[in-house]
PDB file of N, CA and C in Angstrom:
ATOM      1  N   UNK A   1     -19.985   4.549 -15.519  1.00  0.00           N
ATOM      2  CA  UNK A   1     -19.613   3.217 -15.941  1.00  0.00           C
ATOM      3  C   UNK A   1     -18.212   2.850 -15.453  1.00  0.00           C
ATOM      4  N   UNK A   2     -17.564   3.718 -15.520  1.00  0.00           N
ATOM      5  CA  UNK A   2     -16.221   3.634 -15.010  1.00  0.00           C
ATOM      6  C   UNK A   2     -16.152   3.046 -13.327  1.00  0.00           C
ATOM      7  N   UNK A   3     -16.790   4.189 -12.945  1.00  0.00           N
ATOM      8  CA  UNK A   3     -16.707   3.627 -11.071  1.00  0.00           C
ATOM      9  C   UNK A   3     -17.368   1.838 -11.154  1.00  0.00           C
ATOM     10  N   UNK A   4     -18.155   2.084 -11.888  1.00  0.00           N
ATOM     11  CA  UNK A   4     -18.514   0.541 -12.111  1.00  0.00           C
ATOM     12  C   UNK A   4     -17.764  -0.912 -12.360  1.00  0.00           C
ATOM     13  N   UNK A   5     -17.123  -0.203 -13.110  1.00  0.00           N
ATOM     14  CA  UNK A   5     -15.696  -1.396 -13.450  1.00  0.00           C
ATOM     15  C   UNK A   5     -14.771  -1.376 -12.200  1.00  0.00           C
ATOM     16  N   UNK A   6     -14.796  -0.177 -11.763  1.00  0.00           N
ATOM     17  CA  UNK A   6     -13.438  -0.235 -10.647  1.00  0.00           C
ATOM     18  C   UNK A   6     -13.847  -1.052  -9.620  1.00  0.00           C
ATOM     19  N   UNK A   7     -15.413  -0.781  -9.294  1.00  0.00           N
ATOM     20  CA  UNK A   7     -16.231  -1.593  -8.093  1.00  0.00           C
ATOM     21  C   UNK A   7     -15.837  -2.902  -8.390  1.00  0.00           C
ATOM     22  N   UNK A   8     -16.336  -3.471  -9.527  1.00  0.00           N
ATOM     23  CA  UNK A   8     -15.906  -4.568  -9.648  1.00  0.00           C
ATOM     24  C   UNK A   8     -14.520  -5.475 -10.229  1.00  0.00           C
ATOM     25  N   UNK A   9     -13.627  -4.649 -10.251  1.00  0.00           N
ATOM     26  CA  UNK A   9     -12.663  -5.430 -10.401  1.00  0.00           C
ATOM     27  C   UNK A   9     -12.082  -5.222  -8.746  1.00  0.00           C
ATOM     28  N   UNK A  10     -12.380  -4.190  -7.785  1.00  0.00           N
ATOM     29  CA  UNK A  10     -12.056  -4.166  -6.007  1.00  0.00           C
ATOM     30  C   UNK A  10     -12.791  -5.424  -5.791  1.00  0.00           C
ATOM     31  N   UNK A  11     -13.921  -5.467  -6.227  1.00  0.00           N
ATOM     32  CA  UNK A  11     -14.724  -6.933  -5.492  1.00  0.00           C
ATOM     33  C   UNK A  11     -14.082  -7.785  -6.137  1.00  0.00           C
ATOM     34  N   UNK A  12     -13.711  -8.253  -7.192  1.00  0.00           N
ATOM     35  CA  UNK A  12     -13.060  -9.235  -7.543  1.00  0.00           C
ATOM     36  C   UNK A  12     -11.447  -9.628  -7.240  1.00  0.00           C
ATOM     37  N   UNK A  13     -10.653  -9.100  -6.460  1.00  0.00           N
ATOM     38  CA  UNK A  13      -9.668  -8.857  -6.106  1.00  0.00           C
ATOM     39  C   UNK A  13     -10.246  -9.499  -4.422  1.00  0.00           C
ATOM     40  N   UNK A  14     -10.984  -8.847  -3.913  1.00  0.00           N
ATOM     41  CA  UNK A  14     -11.485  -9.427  -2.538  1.00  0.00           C
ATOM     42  C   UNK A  14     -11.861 -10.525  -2.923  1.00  0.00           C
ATOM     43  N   UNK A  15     -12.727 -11.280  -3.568  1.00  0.00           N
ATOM     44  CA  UNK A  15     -12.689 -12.807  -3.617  1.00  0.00           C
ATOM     45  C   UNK A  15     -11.616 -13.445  -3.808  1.00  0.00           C
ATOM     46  N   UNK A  16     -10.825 -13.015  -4.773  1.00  0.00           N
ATOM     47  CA  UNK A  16      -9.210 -13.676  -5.103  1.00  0.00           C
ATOM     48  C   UNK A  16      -8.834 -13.966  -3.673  1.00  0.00           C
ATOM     49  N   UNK A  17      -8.467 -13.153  -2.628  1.00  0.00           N
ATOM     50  CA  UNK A  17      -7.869 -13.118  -2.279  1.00  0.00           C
ATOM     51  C   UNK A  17      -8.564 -13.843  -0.906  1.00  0.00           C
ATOM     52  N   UNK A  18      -9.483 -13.769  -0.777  1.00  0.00           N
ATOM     53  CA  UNK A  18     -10.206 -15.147  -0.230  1.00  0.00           C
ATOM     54  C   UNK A  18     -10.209 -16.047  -0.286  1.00  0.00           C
ATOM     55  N   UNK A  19     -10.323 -16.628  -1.916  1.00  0.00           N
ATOM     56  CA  UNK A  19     -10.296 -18.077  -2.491  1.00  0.00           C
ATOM     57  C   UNK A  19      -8.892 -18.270  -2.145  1.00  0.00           C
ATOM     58  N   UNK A  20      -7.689 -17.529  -2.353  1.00  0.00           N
ATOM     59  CA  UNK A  20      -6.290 -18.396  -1.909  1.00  0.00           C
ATOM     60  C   UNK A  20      -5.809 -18.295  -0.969  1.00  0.00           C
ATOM     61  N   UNK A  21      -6.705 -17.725   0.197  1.00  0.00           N
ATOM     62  CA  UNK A  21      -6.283 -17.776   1.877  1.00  0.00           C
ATOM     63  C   UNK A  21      -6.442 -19.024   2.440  1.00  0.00           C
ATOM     64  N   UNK A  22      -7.875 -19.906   0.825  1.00  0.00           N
ATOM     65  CA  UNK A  22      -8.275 -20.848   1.547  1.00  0.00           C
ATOM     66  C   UNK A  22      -7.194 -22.358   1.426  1.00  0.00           C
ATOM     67  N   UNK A  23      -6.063 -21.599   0.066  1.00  0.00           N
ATOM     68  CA  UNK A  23      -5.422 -22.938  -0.600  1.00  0.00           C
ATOM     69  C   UNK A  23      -4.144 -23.214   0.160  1.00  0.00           C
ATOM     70  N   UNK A  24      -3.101 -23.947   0.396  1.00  0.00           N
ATOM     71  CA  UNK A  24      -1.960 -24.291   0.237  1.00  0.00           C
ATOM     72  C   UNK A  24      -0.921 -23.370   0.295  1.00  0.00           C
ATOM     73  N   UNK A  25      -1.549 -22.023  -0.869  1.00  0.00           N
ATOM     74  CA  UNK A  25      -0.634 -21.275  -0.793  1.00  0.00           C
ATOM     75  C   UNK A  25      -1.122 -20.080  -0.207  1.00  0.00           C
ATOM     76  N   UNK A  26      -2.139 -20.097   0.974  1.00  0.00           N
ATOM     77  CA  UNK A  26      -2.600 -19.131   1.648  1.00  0.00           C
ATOM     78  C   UNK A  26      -1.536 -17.842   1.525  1.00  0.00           C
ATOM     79  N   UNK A  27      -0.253 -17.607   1.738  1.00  0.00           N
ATOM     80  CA  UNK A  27       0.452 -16.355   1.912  1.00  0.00           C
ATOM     81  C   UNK A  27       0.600 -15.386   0.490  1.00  0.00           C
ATOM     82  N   UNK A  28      -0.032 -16.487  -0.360  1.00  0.00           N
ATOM     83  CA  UNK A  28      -0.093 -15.406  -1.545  1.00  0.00           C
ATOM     84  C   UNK A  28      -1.452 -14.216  -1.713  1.00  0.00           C
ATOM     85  N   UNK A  29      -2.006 -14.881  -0.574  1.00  0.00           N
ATOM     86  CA  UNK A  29      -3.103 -13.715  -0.558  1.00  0.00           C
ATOM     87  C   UNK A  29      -2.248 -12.201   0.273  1.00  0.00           C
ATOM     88  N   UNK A  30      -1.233 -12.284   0.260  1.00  0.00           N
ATOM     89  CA  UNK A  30      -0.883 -10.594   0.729  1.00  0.00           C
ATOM     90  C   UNK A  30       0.248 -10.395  -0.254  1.00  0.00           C
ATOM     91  N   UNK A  31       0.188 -10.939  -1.606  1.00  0.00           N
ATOM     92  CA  UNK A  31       0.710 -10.316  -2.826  1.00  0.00           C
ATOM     93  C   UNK A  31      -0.106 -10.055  -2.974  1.00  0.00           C
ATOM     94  N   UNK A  32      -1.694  -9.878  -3.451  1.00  0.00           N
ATOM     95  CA  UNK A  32      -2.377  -9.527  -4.424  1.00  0.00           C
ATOM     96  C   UNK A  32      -2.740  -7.656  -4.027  1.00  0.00           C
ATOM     97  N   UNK A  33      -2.809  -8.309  -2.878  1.00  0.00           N
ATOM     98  CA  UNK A  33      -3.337  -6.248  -2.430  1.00  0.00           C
ATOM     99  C   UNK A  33      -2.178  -5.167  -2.953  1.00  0.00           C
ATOM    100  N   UNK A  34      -0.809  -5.730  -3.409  1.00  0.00           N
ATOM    101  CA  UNK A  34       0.246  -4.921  -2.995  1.00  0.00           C
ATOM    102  C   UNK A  34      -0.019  -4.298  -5.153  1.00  0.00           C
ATOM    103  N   UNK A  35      -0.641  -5.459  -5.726  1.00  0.00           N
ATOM    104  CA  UNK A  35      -0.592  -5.003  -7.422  1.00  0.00           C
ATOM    105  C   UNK A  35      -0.977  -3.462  -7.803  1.00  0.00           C
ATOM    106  N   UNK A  36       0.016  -3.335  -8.183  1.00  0.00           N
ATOM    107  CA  UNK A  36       0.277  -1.566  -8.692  1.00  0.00           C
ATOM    108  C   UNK A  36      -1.036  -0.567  -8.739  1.00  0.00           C
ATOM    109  N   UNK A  37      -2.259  -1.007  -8.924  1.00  0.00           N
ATOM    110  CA  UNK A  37      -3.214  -0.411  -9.149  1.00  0.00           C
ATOM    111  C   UNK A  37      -3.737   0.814  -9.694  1.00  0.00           C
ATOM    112  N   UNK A  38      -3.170   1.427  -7.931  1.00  0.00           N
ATOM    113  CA  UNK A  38      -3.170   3.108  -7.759  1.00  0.00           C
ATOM    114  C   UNK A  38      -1.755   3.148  -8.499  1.00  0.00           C
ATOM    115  N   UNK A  39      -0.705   2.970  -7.964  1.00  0.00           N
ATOM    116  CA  UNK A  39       0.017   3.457  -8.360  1.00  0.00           C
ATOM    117  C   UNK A  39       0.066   3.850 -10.387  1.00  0.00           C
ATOM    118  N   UNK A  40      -0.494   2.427 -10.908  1.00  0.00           N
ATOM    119  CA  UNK A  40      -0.446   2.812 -12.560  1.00  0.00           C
ATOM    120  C   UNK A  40      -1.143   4.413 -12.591  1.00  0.00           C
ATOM    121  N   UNK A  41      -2.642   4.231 -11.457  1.00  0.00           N
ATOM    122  CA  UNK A  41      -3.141   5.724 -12.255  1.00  0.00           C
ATOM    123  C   UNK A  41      -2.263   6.819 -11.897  1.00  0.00           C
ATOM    124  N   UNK A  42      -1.424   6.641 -10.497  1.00  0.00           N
ATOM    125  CA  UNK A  42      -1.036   7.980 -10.024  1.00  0.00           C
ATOM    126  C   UNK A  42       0.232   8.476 -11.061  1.00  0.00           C
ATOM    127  N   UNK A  43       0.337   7.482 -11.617  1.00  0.00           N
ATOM    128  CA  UNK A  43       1.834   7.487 -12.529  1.00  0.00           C
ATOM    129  C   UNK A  43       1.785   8.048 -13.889  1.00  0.00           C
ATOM    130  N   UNK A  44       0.324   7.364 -14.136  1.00  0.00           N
ATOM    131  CA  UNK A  44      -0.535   7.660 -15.831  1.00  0.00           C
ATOM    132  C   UNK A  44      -0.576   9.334 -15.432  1.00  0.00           C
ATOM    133  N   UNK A  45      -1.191   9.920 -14.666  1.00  0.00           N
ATOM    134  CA  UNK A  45      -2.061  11.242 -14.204  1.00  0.00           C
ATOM    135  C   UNK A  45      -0.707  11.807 -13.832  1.00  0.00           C
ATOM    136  N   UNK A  46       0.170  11.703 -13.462  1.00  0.00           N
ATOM    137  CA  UNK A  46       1.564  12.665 -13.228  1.00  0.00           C
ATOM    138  C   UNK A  46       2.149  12.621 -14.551  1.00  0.00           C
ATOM    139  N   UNK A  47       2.499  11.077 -14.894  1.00  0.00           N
ATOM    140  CA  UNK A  47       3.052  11.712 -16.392  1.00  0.00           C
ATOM    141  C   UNK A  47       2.547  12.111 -17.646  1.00  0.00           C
ATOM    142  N   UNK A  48       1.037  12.481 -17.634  1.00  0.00           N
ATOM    143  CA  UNK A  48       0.759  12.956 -18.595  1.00  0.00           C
ATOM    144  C   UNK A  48       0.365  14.376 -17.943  1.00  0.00           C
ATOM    145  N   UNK A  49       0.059  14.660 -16.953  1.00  0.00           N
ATOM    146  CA  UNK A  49      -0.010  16.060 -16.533  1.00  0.00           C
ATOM    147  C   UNK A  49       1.187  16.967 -15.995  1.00  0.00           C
ATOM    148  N   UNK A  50       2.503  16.131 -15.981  1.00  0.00           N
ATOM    149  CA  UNK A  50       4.036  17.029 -15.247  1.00  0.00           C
ATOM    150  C   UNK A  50       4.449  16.476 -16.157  1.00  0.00           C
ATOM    151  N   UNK A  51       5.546  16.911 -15.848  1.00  0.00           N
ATOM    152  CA  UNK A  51       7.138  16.689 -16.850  1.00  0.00           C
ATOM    153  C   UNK A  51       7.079  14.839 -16.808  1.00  0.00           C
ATOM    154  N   UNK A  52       8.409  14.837 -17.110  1.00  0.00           N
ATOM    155  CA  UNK A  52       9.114  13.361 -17.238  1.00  0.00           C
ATOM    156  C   UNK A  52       9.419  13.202 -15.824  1.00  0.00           C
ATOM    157  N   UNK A  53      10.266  14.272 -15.332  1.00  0.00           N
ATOM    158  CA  UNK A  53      11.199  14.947 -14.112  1.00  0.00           C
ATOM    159  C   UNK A  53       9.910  14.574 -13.160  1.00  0.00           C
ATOM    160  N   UNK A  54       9.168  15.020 -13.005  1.00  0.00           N
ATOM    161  CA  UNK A  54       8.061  15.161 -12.067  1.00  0.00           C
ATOM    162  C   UNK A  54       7.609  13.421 -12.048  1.00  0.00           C
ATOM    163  N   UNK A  55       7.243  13.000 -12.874  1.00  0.00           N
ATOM    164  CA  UNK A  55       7.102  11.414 -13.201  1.00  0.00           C
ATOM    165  C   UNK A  55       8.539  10.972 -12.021  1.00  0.00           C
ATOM    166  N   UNK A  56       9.363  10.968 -12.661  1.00  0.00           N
ATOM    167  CA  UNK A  56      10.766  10.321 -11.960  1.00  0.00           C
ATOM    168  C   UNK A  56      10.608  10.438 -10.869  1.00  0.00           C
ATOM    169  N   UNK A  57      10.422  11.922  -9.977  1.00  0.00           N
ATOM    170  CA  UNK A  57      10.462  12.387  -8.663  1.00  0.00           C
ATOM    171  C   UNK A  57       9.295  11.332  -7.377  1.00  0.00           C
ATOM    172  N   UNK A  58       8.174  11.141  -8.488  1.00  0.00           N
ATOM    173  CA  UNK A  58       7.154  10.445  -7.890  1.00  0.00           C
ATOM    174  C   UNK A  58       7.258   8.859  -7.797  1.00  0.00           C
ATOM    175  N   UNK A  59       7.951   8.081  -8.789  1.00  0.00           N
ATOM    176  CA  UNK A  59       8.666   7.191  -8.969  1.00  0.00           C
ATOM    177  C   UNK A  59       9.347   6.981  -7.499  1.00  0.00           C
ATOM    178  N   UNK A  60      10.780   7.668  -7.562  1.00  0.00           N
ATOM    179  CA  UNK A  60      11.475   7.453  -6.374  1.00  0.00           C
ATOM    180  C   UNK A  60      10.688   7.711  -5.244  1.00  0.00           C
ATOM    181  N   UNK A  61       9.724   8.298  -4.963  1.00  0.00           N
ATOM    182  CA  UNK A  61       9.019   8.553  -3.846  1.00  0.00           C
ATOM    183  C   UNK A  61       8.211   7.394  -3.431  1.00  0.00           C
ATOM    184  N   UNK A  62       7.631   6.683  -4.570  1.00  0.00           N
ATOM    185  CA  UNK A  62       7.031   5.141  -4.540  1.00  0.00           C
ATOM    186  C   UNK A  62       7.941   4.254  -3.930  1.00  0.00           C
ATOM    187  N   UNK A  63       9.292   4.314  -4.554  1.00  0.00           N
ATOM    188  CA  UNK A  63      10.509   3.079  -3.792  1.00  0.00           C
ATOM    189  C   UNK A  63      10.051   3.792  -1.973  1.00  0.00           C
ATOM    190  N   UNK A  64      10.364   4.688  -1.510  1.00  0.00           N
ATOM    191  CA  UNK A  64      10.272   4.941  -0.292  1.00  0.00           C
ATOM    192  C   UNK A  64       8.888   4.991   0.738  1.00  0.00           C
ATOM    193  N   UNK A  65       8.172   4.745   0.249  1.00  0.00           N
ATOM    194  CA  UNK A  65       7.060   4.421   0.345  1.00  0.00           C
ATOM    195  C   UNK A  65       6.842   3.067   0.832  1.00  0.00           C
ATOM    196  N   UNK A  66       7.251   2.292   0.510  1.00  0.00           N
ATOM    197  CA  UNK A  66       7.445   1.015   0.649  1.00  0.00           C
ATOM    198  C   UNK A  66       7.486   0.957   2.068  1.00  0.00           C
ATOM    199  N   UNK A  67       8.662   1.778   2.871  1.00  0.00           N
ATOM    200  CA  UNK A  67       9.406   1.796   4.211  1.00  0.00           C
ATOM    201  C   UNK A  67       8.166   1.959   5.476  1.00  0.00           C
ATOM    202  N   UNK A  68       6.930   2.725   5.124  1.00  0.00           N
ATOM    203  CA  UNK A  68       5.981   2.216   5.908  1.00  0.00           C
ATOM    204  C   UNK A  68       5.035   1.163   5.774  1.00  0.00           C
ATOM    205  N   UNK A  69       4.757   0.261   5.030  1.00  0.00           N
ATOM    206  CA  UNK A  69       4.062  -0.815   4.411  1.00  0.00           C
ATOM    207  C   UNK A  69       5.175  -1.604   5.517  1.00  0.00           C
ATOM    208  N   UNK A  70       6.112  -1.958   5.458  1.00  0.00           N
ATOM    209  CA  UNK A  70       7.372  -2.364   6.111  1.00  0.00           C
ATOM    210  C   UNK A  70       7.164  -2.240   7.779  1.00  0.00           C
ATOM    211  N   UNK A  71       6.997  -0.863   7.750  1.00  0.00           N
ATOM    212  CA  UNK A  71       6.715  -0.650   9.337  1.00  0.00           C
ATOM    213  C   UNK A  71       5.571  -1.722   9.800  1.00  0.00           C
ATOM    214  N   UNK A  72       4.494  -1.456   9.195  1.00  0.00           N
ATOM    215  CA  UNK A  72       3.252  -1.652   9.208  1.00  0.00           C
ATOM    216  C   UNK A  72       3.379  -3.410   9.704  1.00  0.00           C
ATOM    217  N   UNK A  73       4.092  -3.803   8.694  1.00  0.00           N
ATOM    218  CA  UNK A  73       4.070  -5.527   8.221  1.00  0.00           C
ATOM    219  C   UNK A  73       4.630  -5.973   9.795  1.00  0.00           C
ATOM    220  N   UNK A  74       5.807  -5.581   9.740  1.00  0.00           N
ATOM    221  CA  UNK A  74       6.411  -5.476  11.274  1.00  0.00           C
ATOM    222  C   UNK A  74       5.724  -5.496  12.232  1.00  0.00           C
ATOM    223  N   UNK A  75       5.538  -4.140  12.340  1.00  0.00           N
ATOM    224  CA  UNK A  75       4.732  -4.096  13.728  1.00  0.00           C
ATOM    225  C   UNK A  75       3.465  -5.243  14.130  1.00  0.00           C
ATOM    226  N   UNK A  76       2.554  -5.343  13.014  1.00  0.00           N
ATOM    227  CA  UNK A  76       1.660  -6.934  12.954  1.00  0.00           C
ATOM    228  C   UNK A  76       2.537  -8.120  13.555  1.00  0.00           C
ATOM    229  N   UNK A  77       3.585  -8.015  12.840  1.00  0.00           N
ATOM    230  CA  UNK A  77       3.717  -9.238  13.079  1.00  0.00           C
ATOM    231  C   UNK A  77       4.305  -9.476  14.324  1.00  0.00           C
ATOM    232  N   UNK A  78       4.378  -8.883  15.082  1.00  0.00           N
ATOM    233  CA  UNK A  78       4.851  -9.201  16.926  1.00  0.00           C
ATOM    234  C   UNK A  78       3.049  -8.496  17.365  1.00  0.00           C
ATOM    235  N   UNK A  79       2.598  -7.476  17.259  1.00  0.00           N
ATOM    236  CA  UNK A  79       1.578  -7.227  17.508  1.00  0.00           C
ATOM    237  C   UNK A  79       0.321  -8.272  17.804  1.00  0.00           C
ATOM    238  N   UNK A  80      -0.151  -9.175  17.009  1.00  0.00           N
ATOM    239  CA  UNK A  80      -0.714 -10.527  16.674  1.00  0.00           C
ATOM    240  C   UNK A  80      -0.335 -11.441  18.069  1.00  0.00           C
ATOM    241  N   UNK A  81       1.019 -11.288  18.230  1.00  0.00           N
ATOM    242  CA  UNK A  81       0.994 -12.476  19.467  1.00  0.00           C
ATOM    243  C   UNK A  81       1.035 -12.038  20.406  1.00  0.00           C
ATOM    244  N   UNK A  82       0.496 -10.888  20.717  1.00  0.00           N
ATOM    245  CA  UNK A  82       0.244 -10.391  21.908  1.00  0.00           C
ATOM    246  C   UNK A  82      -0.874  -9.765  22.261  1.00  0.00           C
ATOM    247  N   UNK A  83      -1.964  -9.487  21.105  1.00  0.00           N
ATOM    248  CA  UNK A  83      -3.145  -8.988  21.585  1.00  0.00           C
ATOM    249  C   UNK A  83      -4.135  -9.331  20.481  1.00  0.00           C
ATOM    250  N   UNK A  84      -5.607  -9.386  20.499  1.00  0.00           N
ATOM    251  CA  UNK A  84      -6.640  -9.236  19.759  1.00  0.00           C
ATOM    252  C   UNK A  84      -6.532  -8.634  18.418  1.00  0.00           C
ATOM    253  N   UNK A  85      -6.845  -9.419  17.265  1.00  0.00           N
ATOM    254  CA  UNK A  85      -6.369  -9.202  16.136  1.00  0.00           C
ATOM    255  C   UNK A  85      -6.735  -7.942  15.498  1.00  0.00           C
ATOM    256  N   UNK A  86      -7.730  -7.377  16.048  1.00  0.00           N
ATOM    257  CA  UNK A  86      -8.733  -5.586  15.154  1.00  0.00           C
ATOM    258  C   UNK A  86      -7.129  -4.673  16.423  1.00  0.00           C
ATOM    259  N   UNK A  87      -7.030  -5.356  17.579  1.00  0.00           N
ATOM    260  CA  UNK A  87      -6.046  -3.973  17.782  1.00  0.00           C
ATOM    261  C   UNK A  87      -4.875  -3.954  17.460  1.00  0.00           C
ATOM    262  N   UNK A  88      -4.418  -5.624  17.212  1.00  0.00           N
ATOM    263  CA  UNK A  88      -3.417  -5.378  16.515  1.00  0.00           C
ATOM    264  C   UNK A  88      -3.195  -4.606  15.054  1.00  0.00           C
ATOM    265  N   UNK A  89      -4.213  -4.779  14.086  1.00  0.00           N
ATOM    266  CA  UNK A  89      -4.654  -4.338  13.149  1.00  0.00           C
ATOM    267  C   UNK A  89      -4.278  -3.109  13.636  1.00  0.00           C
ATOM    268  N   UNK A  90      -5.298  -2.138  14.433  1.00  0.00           N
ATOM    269  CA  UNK A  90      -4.591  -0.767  14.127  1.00  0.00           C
ATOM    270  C   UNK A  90      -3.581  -0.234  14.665  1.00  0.00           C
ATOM    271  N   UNK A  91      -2.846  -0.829  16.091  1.00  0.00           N
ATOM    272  CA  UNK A  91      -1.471  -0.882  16.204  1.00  0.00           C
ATOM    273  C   UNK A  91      -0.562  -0.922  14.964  1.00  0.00           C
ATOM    274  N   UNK A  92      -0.874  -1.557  14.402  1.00  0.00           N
ATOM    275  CA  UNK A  92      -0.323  -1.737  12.567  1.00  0.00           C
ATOM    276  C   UNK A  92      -0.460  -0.191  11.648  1.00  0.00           C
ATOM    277  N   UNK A  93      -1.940   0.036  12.115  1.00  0.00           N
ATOM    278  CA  UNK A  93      -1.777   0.964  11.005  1.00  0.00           C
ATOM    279  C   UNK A  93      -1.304   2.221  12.294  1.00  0.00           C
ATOM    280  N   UNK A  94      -1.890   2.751  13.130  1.00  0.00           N
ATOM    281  CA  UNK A  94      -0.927   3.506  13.561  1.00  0.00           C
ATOM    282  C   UNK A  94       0.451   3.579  13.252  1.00  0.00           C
ATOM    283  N   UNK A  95       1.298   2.794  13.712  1.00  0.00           N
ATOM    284  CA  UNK A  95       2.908   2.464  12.559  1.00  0.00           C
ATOM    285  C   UNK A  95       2.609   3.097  11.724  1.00  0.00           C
ATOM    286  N   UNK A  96       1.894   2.696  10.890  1.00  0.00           N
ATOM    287  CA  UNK A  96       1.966   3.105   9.098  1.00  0.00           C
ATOM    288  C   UNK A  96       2.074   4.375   9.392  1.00  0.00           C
ATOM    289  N   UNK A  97       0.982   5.617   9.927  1.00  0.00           N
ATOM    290  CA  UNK A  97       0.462   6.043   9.963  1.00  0.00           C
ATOM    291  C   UNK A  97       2.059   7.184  10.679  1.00  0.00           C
ATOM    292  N   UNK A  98       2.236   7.196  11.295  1.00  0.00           N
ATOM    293  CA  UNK A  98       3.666   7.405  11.836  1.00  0.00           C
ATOM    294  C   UNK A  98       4.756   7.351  10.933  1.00  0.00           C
ATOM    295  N   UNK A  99       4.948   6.212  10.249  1.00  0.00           N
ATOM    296  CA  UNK A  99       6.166   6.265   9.640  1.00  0.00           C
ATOM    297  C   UNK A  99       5.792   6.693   8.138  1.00  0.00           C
ATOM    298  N   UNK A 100       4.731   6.997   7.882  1.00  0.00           N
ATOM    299  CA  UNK A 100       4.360   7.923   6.555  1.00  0.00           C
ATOM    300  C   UNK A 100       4.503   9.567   6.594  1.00  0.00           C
ATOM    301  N   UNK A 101       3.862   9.308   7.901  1.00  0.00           N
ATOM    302  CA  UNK A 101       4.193  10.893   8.395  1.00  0.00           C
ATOM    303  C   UNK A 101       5.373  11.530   8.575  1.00  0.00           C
ATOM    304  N   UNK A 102       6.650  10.929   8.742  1.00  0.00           N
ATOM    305  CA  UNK A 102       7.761  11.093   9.124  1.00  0.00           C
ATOM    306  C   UNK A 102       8.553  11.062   7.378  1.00  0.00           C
ATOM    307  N   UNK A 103       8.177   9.974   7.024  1.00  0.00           N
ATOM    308  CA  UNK A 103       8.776  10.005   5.473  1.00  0.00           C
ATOM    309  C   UNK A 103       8.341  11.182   4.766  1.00  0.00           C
ATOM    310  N   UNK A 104       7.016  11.712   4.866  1.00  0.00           N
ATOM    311  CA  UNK A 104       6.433  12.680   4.260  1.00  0.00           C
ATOM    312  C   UNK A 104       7.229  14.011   4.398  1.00  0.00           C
ATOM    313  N   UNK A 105       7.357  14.320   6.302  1.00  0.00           N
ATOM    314  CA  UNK A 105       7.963  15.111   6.918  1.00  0.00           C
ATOM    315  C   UNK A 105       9.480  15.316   6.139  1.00  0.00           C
ATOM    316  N   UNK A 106      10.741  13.703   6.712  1.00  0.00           N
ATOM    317  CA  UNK A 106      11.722  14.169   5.694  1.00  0.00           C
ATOM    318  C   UNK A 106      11.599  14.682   4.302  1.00  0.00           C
ATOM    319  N   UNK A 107      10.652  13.891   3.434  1.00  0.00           N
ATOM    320  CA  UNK A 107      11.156  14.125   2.401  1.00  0.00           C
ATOM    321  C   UNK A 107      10.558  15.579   1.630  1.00  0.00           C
ATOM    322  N   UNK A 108       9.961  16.575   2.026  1.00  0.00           N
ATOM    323  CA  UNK A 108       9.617  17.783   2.363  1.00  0.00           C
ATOM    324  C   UNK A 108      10.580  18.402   2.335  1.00  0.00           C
ATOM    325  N   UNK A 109      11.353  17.883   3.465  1.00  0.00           N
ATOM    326  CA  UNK A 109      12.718  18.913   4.378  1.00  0.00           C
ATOM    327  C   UNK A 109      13.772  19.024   3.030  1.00  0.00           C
ATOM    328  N   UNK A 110      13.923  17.687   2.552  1.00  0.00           N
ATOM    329  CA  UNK A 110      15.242  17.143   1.855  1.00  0.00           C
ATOM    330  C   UNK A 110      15.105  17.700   0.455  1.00  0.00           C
ATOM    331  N   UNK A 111      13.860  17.611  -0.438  1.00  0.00           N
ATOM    332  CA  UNK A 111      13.138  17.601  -1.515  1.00  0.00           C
ATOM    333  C   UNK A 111      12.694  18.941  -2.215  1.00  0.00           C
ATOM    334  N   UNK A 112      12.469  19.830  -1.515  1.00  0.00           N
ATOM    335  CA  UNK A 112      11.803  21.408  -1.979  1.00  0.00           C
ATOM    336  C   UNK A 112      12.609  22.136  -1.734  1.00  0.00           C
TER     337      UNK A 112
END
């Protein structure tokens, strides 16, 4: 029942975000994907299974996290005016895909 609800509140989030691509305020359709979601469970499931400390650690790791979403946004957005939108798309996520890996990488090095 559970996966059930999740199905449908993902499908309902994809229409949202359809219906206001179609309005005025089309650019609010790339707030809606960004709503905490995962993050509430990953946060619920660390802080009730680790410390506080461990909570915090994952916290700050969320602020930095951000920095490939960033890459990502970037790279689209010069990507787009220069080629076919599915390769810009994964030109995009490649980025991501890179600069997650690298954040992951430092923060490994810096962190343990």
């Amino acid at each position: 029942m559970g996966l059930l609800i999740k199905a449908l509140i993902g499908a309902l989030m994809v229409v949202a975000i359809g219906l206001l691509s179609k309005t005025k305020n089309y650019y609010i359709a790339g707030l809606l994907p960004l709503f905490p979601t995962f993050a509430l469970i990953a946060h619920y499931i660390v802080g009730t299974e680790r410390s506080i400390e461990a909570l915090r650690t994952t916290i700050i790791f969320g602020l930095w996290a951000v920095i490939p979403y960033m890459v990502y946004l970037i790279a689209l957005y010069f990507l787009v005016g220069s080629m076919k939108l599915p390769y810009a798309l994964l030109g995009g996520v490649l980025c991501w895909t890179l600069a997650a890996w690298l954040l992951i990488s430092l923060w490994t090095r810096f962190h343990s």
